[in-house]
Protein backbone atom coordinates (compact mmCIF):
# COMPACT_ATOMS: atom_id res chain seq x y z
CA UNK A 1 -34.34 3.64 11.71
CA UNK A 2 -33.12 1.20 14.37
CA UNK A 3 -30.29 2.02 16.81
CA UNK A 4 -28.30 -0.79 15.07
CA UNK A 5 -28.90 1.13 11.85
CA UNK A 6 -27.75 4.54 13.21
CA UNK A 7 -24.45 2.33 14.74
CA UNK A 8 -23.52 1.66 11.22
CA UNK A 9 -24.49 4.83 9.77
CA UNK A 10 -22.31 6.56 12.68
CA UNK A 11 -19.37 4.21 12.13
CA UNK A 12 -19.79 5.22 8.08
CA UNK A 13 -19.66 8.67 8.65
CA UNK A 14 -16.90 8.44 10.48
CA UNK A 15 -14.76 6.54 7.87
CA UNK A 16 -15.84 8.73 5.34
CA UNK A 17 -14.58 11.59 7.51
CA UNK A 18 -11.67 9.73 7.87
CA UNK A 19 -10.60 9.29 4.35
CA UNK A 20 -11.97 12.87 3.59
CA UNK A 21 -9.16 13.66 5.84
CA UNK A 22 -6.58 11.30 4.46
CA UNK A 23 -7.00 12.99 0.81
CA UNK A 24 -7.38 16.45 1.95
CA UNK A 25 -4.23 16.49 3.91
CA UNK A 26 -2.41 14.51 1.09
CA UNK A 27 -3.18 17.40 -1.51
CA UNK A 28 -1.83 20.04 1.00
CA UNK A 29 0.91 18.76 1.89
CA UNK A 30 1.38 16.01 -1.03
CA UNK A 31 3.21 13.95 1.88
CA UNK A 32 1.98 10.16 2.25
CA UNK A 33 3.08 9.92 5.67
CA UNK A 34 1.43 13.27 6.77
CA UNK A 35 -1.80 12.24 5.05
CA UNK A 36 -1.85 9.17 6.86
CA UNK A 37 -3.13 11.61 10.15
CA UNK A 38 -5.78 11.88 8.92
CA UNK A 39 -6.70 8.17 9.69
CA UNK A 40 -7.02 9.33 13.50
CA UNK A 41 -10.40 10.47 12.63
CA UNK A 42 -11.11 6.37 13.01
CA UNK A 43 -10.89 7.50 17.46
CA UNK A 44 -14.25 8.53 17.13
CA UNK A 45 -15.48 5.30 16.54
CA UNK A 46 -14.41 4.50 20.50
CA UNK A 47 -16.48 7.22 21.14
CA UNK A 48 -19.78 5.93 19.60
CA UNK A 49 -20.20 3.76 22.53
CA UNK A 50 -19.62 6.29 25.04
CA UNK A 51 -23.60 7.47 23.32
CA UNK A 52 -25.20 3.95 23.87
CA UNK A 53 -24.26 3.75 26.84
CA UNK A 54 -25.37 7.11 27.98
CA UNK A 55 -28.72 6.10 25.63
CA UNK A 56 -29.18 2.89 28.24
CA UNK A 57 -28.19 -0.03 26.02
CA UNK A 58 -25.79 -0.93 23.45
CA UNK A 59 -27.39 -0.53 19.72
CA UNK A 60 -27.73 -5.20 19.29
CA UNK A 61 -31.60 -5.31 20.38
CA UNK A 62 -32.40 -8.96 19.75
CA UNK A 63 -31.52 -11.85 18.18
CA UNK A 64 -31.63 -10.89 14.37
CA UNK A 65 -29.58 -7.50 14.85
CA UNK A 66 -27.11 -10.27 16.23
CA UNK A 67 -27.13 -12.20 13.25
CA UNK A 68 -26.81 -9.43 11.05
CA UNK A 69 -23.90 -8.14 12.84
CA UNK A 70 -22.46 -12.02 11.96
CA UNK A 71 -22.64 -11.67 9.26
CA UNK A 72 -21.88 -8.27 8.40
CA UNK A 73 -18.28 -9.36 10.45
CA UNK A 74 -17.53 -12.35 8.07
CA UNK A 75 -18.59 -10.05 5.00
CA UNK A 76 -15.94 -7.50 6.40
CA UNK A 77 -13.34 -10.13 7.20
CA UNK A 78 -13.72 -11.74 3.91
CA UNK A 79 -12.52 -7.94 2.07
CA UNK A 80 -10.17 -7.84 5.00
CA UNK A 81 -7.94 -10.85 3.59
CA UNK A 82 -8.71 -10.81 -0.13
CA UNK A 83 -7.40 -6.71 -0.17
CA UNK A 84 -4.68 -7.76 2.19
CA UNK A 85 -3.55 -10.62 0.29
CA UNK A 86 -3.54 -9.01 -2.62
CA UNK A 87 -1.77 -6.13 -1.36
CA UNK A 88 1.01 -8.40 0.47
CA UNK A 89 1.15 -10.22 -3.55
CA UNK A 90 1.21 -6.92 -5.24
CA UNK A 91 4.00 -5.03 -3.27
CA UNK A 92 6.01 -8.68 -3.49
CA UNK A 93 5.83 -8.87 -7.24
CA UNK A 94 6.78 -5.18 -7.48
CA UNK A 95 9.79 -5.02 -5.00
CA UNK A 96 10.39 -8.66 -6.18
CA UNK A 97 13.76 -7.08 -7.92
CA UNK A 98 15.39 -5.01 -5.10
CA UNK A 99 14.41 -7.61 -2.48
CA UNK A 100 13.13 -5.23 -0.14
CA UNK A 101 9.46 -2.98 0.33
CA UNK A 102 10.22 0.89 1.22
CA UNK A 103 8.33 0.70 4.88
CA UNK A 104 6.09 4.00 3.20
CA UNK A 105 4.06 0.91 1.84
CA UNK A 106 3.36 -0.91 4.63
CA UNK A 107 2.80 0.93 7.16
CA UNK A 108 -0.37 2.88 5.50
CA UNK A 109 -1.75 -1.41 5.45
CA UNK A 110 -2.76 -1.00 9.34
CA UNK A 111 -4.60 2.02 8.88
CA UNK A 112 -6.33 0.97 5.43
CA UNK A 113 -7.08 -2.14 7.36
CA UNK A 114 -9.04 -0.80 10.11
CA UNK A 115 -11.28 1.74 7.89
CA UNK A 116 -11.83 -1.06 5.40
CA UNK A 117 -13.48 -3.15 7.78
CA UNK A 118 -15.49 -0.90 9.76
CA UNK A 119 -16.38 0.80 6.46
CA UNK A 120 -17.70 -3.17 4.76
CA UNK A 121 -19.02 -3.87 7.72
CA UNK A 122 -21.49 -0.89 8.29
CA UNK A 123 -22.54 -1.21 4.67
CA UNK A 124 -22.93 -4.53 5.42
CA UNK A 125 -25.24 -3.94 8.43
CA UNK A 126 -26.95 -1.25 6.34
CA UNK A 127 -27.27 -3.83 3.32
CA UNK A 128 -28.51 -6.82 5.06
CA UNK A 129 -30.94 -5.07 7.31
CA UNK A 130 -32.63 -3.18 4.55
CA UNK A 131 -32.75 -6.94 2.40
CA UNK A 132 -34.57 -8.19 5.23
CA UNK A 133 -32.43 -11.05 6.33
């Protein structure tokens, strides 16, 4: 396995621990906004790099690590805006009555946000580089 492969498999394991958290502190304390702490386990992905440095060298090695990283961005993007459009349309059509969206659904969007796309785009990585592209 590469060090661009363990990168990704790092940054998974991290947003699985992250949403591990999310639905473990939701069932204790059935509290939306309490479970969203749990999303702070998405810190440790700073850390990674504190590793490759120490290791000598960031984890892109050459020039088609680089383009899978591309594309494993735009792959990660693309989920980005077709979940967040549809989640902007979705909470418009059902608040469409009152006129306004209780802030308990929007703010989670941020934090959903940022482990969707490091979560698509380490499967990405892991799904491209194991196609051979």
């Amino acid at each position: 396995m590469t060090r661009f492969q363990k990168y990704a498999v790092f940054h998974l394991s991290v947003t699985f621990a992250a949403a591990f958290a999310v639905g473990v502190l939701f069932l204790a304390t059935g509290n939306v906004e309490a479970a969203l702490g749990g999303f702070s386990l998405l810190a440790l992905v700073g850390f990674g790099e504190f590793y490759w440095r120490r290791v000598g060298r960031l984890p892109l090695e050459d020039e088609r690590d680089e383009q899978i990283a591309r594309q494993a961005g735009t792959v990660a993007y693309v989920v980005f805006w077709v979940c967040f459009v549809l989640w902007g349309t979705g909470l418009t059509l059902s608040f469409a009555e009152s006129g306004e969206v209780p802030i308990v659904y929007v703010a989670p969007a941020v934090w959903v946000a940022a482990w969707l796309v490091i979560a698509v785009r380490s499967v990405a990585i892991l799904t491209i580089n194991a196609r051979g592209a």
